[in-house]
Protein backbone atom coordinates (compact mmCIF):
# COMPACT_ATOMS: atom_id res chain seq x y z
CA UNK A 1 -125.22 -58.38 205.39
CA UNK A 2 -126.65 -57.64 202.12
CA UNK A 3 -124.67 -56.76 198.68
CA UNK A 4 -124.47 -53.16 199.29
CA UNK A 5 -123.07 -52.81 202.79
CA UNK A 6 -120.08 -55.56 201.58
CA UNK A 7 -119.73 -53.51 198.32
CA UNK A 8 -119.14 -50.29 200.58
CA UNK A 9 -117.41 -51.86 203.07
CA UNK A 10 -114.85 -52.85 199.96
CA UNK A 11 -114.83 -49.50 198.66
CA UNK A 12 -114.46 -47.69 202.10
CA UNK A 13 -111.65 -50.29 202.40
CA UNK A 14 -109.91 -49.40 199.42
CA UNK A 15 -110.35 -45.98 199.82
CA UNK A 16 -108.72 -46.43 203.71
CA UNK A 17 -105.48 -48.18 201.61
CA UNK A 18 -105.56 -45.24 199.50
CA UNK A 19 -104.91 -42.63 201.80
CA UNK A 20 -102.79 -44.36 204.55
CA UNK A 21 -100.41 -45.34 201.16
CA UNK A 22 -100.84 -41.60 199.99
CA UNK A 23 -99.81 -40.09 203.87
CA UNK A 24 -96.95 -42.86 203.77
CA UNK A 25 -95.58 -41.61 200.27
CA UNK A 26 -96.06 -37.43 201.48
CA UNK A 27 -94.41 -38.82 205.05
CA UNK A 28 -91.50 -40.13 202.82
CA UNK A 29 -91.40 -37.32 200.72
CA UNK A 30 -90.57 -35.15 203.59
CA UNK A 31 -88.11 -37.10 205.28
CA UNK A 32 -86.04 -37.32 201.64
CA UNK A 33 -86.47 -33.42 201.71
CA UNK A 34 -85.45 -33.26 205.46
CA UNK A 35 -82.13 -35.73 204.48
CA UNK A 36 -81.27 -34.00 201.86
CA UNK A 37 -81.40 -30.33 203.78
CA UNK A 38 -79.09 -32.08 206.67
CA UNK A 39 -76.43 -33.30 203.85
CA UNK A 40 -76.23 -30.08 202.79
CA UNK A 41 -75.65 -28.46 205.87
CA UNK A 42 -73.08 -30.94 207.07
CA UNK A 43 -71.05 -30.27 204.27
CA UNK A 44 -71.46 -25.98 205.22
CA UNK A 45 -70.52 -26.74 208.84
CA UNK A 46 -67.35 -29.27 207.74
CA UNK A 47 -66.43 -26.53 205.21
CA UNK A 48 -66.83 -23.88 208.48
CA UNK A 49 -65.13 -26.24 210.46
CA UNK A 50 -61.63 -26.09 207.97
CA UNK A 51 -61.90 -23.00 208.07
CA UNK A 52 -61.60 -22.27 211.24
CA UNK A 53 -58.86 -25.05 212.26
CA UNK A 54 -57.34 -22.65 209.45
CA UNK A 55 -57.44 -20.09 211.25
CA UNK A 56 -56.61 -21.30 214.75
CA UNK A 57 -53.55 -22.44 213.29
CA UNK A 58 -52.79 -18.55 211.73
CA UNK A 59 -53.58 -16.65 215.04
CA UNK A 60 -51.11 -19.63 217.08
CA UNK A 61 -48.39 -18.66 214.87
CA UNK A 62 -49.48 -15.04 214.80
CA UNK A 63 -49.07 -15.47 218.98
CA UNK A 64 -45.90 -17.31 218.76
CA UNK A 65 -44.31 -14.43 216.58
CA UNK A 66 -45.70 -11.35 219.21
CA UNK A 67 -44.02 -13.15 221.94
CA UNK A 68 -40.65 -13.81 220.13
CA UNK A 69 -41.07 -10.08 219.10
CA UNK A 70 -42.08 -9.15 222.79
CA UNK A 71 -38.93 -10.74 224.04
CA UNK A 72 -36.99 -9.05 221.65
CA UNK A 73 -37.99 -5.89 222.33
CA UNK A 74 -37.01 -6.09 225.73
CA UNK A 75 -33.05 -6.67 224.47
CA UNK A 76 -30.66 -4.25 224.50
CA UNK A 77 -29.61 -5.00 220.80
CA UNK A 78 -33.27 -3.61 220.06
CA UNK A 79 -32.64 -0.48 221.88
CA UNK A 80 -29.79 0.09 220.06
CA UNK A 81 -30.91 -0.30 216.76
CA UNK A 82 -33.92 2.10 217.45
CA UNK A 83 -31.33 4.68 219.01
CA UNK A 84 -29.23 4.53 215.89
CA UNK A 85 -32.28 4.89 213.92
CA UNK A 86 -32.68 8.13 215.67
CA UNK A 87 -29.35 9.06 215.22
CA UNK A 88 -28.10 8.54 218.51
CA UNK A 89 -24.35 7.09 219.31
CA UNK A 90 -22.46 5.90 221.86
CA UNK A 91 -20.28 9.27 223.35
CA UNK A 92 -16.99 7.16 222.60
CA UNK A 93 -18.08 6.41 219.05
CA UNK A 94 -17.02 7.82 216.08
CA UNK A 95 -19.51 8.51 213.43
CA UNK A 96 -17.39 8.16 209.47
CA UNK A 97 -19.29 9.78 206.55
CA UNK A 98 -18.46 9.16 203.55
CA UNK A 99 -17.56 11.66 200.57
CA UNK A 100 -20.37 12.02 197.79
């Protein structure tokens, strides 16, 4: 081979490094990006995630106090305070009011 073709062959070489080190360095540059964007939304979805154990454990208690308060509804001490409310007695009670 002569001078020439081994002097391009060197530069065409170099040039090949060149841009296979260049694609690497973009190719890394995205993947840092791509981390980074998954960090962040971990941390959004673990944030989500308290939240809504937070709530679960609201709306259990919130369930656990409708069906205390369903099963108290169904006593007779509730009807009676709700018929005394009204103003309603028993027809062998005797209603005292006191003197202003």
């Amino acid at each position: 081979m002569s001078r020439t073709a081994v002097a391009k062959r060197k530069k065409s070489n170099k040039l090949s490094v060149f841009l296979i080190g260049f694609l690497m360095m973009i190719f890394f540059g995205i993947m840092v990006i791509q981390i980074s964007d998954m960090k962040t939304q971990q941390h959004k979805l673990k944030l989500q995630e308290s939240q809504l154990k937070d709530n679960l454990a609201t709306q259990q208690q919130r369930s656990k106090d409708l069906e205390e308060q369903k099963v108290y509804v169904q006593t007779k001490q509730y009807v009676e305070e709700k018929a005394k409310q009204f103003g309603y007695v028993y027809p062998d009670e005797i209603i005292l009011k006191p003197e202003k």
